[in-house]
ModelCIF file with pLDDT and N, C-alpha, C, O atoms, coordinates in Angstrom:
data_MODEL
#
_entry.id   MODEL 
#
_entity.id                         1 
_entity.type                       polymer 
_entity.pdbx_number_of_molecules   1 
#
_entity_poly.entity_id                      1 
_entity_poly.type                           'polypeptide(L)' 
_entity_poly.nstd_linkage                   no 
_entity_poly.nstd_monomer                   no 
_entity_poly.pdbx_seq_one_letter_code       
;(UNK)(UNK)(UNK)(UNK)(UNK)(UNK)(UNK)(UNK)(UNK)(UNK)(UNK)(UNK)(UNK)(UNK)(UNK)(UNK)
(UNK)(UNK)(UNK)(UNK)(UNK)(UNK)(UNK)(UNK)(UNK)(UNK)(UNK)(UNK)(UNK)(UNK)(UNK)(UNK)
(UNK)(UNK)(UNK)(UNK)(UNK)(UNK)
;
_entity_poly.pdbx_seq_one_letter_code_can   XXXXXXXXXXXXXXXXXXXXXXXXXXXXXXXXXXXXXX 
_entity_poly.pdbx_strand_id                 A 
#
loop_
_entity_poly_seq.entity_id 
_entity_poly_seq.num 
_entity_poly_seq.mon_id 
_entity_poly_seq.hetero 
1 1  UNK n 
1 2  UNK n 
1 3  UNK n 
1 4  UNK n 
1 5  UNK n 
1 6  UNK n 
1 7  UNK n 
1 8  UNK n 
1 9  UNK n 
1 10 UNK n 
1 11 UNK n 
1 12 UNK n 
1 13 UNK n 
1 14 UNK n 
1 15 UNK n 
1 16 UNK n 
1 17 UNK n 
1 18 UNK n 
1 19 UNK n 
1 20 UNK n 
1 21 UNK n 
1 22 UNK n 
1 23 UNK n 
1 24 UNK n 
1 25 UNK n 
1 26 UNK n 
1 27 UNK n 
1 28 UNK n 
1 29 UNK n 
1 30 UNK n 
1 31 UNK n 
1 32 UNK n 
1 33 UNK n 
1 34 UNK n 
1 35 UNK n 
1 36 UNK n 
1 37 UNK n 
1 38 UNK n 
#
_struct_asym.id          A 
_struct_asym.entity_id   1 
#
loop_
_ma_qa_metric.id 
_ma_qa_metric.mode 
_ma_qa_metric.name 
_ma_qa_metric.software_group_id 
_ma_qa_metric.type 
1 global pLDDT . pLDDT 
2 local  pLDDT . pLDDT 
#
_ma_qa_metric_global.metric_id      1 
_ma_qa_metric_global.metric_value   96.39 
_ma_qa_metric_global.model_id       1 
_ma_qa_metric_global.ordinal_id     1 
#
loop_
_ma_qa_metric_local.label_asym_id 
_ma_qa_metric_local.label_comp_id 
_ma_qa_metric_local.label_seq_id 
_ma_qa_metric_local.metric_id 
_ma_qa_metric_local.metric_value 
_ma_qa_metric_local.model_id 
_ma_qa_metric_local.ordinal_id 
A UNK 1  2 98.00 1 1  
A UNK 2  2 98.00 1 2  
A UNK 3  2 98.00 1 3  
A UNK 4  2 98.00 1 4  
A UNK 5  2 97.00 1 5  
A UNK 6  2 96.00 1 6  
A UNK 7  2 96.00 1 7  
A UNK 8  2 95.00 1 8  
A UNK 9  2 95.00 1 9  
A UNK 10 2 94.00 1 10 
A UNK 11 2 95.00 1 11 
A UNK 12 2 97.00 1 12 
A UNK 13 2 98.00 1 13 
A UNK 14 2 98.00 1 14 
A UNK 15 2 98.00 1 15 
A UNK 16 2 98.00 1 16 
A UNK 17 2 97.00 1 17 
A UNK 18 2 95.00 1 18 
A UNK 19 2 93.00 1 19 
A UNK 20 2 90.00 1 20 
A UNK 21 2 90.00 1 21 
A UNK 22 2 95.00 1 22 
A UNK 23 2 96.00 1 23 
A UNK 24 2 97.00 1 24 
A UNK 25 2 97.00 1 25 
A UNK 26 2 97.00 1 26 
A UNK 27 2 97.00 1 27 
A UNK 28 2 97.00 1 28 
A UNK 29 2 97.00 1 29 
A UNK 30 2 97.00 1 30 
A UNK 31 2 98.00 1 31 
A UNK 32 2 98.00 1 32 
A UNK 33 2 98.00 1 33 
A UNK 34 2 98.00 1 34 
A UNK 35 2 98.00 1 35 
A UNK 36 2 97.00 1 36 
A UNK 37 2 97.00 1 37 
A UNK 38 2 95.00 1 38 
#
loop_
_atom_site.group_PDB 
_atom_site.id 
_atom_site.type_symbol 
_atom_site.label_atom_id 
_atom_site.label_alt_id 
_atom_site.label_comp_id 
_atom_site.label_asym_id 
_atom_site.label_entity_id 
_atom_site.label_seq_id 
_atom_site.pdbx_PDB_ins_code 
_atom_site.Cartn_x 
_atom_site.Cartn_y 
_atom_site.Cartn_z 
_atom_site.occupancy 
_atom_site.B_iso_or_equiv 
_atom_site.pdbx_formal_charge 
_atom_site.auth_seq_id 
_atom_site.auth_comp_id 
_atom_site.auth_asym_id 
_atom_site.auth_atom_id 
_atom_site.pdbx_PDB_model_num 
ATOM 1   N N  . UNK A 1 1  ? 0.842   -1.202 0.000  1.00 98.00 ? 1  UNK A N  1 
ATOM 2   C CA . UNK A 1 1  ? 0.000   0.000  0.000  1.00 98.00 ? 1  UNK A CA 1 
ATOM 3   C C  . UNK A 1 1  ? 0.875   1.249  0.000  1.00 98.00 ? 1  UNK A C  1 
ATOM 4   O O  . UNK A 1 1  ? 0.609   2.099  -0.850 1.00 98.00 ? 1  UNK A O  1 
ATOM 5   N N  . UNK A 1 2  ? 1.861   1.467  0.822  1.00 98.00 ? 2  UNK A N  1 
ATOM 6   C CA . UNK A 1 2  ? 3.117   2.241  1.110  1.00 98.00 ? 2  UNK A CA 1 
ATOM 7   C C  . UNK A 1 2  ? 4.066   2.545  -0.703 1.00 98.00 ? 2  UNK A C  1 
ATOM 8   O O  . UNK A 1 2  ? 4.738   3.565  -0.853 1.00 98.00 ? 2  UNK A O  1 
ATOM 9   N N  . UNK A 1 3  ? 3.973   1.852  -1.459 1.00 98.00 ? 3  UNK A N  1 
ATOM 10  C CA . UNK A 1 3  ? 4.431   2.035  -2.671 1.00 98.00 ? 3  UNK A CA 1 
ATOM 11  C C  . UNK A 1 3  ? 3.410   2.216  -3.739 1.00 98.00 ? 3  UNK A C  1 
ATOM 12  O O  . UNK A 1 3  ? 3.715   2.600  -4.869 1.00 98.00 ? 3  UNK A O  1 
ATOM 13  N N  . UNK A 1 4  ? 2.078   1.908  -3.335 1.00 98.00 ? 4  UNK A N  1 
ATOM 14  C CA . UNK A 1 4  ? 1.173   2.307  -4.179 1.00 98.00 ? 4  UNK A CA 1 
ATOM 15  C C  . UNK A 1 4  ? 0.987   3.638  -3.891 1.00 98.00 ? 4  UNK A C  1 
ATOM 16  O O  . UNK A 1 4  ? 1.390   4.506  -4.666 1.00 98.00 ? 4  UNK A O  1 
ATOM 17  N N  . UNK A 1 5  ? 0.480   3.869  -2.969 1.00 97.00 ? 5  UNK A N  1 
ATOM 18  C CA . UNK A 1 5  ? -0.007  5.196  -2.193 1.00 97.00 ? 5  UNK A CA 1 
ATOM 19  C C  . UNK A 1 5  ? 1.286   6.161  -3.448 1.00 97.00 ? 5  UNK A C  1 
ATOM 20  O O  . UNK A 1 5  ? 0.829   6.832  -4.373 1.00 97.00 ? 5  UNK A O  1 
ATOM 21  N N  . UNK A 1 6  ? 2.828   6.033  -3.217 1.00 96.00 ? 6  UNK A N  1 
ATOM 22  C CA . UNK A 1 6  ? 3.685   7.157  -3.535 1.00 96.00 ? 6  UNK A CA 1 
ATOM 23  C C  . UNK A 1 6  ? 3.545   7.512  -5.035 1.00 96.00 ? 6  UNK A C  1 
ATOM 24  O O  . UNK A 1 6  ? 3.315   8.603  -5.556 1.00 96.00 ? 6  UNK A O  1 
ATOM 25  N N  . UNK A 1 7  ? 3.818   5.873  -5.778 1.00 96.00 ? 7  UNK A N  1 
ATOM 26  C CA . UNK A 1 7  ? 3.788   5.702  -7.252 1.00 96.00 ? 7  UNK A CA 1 
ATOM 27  C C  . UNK A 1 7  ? 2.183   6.644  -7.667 1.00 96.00 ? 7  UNK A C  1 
ATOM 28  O O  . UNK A 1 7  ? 2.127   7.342  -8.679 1.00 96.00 ? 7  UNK A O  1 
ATOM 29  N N  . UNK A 1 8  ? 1.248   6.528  -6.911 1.00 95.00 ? 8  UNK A N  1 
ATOM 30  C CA . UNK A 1 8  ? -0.275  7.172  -7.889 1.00 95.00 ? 8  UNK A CA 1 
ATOM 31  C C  . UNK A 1 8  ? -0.255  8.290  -7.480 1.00 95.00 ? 8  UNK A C  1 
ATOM 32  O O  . UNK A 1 8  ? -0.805  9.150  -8.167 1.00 95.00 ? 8  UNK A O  1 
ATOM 33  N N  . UNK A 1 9  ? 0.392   8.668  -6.209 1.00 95.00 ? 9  UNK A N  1 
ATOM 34  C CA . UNK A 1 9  ? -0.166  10.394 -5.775 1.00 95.00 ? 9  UNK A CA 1 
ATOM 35  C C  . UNK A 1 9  ? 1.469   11.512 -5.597 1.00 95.00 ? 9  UNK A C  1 
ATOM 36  O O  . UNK A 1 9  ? 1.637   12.703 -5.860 1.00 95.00 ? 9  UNK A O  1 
ATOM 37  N N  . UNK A 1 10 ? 2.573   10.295 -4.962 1.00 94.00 ? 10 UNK A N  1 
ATOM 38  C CA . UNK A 1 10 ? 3.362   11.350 -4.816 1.00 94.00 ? 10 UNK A CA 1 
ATOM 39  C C  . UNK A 1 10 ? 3.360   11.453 -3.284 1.00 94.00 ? 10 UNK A C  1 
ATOM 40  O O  . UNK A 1 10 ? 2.580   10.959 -2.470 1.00 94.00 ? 10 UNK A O  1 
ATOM 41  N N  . UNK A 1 11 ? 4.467   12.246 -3.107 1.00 95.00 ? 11 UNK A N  1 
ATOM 42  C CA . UNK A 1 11 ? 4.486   12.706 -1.301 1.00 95.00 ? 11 UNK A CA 1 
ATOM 43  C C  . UNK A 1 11 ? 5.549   11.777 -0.799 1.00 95.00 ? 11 UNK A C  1 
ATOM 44  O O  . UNK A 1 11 ? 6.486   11.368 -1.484 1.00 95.00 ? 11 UNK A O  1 
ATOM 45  N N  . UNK A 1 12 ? 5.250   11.383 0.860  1.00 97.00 ? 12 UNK A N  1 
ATOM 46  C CA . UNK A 1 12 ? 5.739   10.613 1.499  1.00 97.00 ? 12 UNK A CA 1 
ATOM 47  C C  . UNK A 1 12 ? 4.736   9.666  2.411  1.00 97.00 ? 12 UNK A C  1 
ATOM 48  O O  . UNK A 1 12 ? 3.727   10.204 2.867  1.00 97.00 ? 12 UNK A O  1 
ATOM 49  N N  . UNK A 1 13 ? 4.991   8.234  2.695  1.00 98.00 ? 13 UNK A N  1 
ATOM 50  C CA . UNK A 1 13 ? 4.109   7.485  3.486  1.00 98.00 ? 13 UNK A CA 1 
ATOM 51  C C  . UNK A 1 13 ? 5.363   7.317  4.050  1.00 98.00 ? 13 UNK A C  1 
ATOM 52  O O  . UNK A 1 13 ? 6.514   7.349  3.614  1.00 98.00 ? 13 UNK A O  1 
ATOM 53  N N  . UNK A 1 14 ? 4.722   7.082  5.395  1.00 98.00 ? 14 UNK A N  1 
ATOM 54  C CA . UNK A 1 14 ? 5.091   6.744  6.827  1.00 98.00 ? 14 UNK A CA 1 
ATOM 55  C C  . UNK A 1 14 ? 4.610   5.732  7.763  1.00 98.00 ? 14 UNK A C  1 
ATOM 56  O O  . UNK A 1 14 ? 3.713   6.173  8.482  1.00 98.00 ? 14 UNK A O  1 
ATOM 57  N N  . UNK A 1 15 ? 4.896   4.625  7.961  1.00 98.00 ? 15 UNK A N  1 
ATOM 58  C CA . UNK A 1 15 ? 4.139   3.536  9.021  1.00 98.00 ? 15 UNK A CA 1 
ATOM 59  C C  . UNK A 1 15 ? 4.393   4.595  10.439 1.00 98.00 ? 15 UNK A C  1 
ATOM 60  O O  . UNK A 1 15 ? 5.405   5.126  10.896 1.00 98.00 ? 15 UNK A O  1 
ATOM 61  N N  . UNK A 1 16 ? 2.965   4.596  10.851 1.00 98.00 ? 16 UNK A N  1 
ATOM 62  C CA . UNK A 1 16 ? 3.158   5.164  12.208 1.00 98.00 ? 16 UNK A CA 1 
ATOM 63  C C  . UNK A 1 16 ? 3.770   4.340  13.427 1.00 98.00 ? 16 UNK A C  1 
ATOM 64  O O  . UNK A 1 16 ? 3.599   3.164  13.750 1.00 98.00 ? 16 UNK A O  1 
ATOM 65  N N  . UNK A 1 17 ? 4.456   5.237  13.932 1.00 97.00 ? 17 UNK A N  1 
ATOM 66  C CA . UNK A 1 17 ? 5.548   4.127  15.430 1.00 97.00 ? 17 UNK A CA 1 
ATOM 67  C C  . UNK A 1 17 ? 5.085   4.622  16.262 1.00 97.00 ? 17 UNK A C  1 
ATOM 68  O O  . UNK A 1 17 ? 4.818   5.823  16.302 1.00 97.00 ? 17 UNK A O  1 
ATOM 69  N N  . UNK A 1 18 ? 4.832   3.622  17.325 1.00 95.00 ? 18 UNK A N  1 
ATOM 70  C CA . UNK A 1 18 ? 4.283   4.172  18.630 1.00 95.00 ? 18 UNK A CA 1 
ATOM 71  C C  . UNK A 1 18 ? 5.132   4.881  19.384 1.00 95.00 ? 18 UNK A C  1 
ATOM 72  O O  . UNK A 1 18 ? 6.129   5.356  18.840 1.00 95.00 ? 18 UNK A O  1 
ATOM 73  N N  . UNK A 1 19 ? 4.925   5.063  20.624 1.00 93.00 ? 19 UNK A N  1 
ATOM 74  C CA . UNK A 1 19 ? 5.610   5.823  21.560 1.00 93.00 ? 19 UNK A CA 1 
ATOM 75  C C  . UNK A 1 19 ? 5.745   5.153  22.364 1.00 93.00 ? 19 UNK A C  1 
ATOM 76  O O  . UNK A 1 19 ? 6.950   4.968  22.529 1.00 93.00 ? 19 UNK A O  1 
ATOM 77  N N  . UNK A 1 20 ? 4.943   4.418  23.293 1.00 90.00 ? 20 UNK A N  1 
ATOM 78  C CA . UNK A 1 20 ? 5.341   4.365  24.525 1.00 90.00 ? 20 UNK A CA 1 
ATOM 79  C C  . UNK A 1 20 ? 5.397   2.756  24.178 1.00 90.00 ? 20 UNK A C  1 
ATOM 80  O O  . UNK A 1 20 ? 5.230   2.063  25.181 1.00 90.00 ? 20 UNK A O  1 
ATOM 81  N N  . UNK A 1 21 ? 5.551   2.205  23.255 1.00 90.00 ? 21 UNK A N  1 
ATOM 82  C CA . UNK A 1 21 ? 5.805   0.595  23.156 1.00 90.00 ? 21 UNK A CA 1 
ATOM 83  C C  . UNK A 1 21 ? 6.823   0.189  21.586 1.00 90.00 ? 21 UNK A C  1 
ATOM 84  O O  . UNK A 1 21 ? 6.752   0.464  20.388 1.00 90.00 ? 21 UNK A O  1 
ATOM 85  N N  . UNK A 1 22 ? 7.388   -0.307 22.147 1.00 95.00 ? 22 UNK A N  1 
ATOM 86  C CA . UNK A 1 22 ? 8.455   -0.974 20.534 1.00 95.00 ? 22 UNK A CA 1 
ATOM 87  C C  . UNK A 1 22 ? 7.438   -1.489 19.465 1.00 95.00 ? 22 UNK A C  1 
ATOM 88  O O  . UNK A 1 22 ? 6.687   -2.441 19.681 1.00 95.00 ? 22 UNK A O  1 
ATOM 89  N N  . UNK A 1 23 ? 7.479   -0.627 18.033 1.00 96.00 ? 23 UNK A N  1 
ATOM 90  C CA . UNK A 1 23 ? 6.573   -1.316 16.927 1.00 96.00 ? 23 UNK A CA 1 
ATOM 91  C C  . UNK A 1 23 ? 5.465   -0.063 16.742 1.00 96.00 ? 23 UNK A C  1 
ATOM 92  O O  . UNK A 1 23 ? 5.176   0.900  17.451 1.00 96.00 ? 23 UNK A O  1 
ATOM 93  N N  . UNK A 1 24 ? 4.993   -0.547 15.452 1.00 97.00 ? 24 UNK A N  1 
ATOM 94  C CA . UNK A 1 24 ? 3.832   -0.013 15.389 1.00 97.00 ? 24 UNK A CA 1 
ATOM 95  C C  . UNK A 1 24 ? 2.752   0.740  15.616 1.00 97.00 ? 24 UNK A C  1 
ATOM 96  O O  . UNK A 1 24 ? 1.926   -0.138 15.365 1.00 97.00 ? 24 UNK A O  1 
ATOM 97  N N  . UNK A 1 25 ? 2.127   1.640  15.884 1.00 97.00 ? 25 UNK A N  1 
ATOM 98  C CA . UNK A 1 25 ? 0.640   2.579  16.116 1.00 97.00 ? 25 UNK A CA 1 
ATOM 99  C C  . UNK A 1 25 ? 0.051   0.777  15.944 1.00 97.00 ? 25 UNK A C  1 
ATOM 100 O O  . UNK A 1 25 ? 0.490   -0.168 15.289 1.00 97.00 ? 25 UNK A O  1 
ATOM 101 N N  . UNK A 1 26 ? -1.127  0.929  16.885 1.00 97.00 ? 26 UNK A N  1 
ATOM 102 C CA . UNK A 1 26 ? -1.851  -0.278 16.283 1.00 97.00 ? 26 UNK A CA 1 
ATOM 103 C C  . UNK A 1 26 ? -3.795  0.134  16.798 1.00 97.00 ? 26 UNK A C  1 
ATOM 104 O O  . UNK A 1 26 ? -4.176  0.631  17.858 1.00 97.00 ? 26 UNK A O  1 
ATOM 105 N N  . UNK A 1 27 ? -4.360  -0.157 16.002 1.00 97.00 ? 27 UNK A N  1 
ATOM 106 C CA . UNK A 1 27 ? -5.777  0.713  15.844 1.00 97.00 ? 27 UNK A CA 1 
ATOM 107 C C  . UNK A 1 27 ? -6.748  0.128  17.170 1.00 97.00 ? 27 UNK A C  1 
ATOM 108 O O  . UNK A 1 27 ? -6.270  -0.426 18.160 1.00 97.00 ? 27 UNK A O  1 
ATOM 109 N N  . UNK A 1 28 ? -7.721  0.301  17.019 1.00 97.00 ? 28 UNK A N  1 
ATOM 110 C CA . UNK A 1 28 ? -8.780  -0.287 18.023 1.00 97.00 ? 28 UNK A CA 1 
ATOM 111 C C  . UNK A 1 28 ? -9.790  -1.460 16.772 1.00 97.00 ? 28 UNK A C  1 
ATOM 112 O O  . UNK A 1 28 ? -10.905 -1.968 16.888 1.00 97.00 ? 28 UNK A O  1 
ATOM 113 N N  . UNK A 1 29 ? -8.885  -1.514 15.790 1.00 97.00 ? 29 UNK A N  1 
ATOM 114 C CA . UNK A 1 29 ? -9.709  -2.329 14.966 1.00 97.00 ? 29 UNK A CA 1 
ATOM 115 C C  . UNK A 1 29 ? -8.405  -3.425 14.925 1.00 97.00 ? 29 UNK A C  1 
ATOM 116 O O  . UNK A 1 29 ? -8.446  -4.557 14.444 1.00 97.00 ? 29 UNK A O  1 
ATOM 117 N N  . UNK A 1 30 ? -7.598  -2.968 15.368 1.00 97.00 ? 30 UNK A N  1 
ATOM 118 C CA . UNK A 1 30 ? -6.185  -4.605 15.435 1.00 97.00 ? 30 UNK A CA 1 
ATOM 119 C C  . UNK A 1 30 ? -5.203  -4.193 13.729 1.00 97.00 ? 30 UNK A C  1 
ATOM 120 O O  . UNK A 1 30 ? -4.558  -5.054 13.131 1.00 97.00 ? 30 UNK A O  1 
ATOM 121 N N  . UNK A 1 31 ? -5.338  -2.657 13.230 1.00 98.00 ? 31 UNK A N  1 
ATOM 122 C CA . UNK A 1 31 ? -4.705  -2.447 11.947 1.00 98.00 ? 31 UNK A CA 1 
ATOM 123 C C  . UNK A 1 31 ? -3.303  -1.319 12.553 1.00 98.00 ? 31 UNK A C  1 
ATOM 124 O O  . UNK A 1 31 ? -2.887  -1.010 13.670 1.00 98.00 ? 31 UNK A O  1 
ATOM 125 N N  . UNK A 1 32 ? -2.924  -0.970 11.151 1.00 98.00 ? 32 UNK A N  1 
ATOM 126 C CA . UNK A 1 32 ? -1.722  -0.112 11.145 1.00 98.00 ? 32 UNK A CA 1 
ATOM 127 C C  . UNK A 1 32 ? -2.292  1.630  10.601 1.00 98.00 ? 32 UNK A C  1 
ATOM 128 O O  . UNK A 1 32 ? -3.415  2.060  10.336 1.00 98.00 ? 32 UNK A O  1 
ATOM 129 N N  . UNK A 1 33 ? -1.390  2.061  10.605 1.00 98.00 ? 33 UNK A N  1 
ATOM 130 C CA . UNK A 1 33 ? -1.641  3.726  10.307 1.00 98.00 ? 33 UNK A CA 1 
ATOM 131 C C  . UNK A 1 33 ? -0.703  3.864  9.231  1.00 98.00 ? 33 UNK A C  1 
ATOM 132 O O  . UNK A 1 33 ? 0.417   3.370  9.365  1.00 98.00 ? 33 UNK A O  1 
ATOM 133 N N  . UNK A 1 34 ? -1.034  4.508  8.123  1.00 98.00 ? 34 UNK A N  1 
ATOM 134 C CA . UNK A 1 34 ? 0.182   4.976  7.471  1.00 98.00 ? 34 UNK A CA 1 
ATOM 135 C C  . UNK A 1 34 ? -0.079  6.574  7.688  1.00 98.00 ? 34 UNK A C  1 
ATOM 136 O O  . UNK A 1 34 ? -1.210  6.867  8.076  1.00 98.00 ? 34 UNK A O  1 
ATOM 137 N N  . UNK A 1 35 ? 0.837   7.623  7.481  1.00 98.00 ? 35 UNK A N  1 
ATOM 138 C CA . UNK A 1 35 ? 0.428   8.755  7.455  1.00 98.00 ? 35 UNK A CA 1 
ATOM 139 C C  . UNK A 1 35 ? 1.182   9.316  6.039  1.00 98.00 ? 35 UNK A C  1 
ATOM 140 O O  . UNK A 1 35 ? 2.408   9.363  5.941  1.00 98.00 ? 35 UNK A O  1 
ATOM 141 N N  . UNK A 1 36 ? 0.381   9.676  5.107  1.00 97.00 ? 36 UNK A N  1 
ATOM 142 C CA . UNK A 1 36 ? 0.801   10.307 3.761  1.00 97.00 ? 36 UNK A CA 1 
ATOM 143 C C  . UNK A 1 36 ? 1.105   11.342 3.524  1.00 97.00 ? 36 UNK A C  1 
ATOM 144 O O  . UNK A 1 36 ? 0.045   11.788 3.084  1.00 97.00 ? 36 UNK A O  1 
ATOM 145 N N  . UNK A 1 37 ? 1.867   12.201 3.473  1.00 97.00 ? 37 UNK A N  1 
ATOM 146 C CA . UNK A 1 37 ? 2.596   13.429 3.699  1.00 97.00 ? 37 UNK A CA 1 
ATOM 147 C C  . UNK A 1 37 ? 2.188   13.901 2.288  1.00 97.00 ? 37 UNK A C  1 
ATOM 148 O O  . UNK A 1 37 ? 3.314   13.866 1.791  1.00 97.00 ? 37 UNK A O  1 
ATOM 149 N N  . UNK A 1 38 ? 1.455   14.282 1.366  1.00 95.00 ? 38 UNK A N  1 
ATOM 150 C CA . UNK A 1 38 ? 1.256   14.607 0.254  1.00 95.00 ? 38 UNK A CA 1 
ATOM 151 C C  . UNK A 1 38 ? 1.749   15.817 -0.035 1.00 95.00 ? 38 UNK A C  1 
ATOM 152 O O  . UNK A 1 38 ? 1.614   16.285 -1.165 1.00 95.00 ? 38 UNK A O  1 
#
């Protein structure tokens, strides 16, 4: 998704990292975050 997202629009994607735990942002649905810097 992270190389699709750049190749069709451009910008920057980012997997979000948590803070207060090693790894990942992780959702209340059990997913990931990307954040797209367009």
């Amino acid at each position: 998704v992270t190389k699709a997202l750049t190749k069709k629009f451009g910008g920057v994607v980012e997997l979000r990292m948590a803070v207060n735990k090693a790894g990942p942002v992780v959702t209340d649905n059990g997913n990931f975050i990307l954040d797209w810097k367009f």
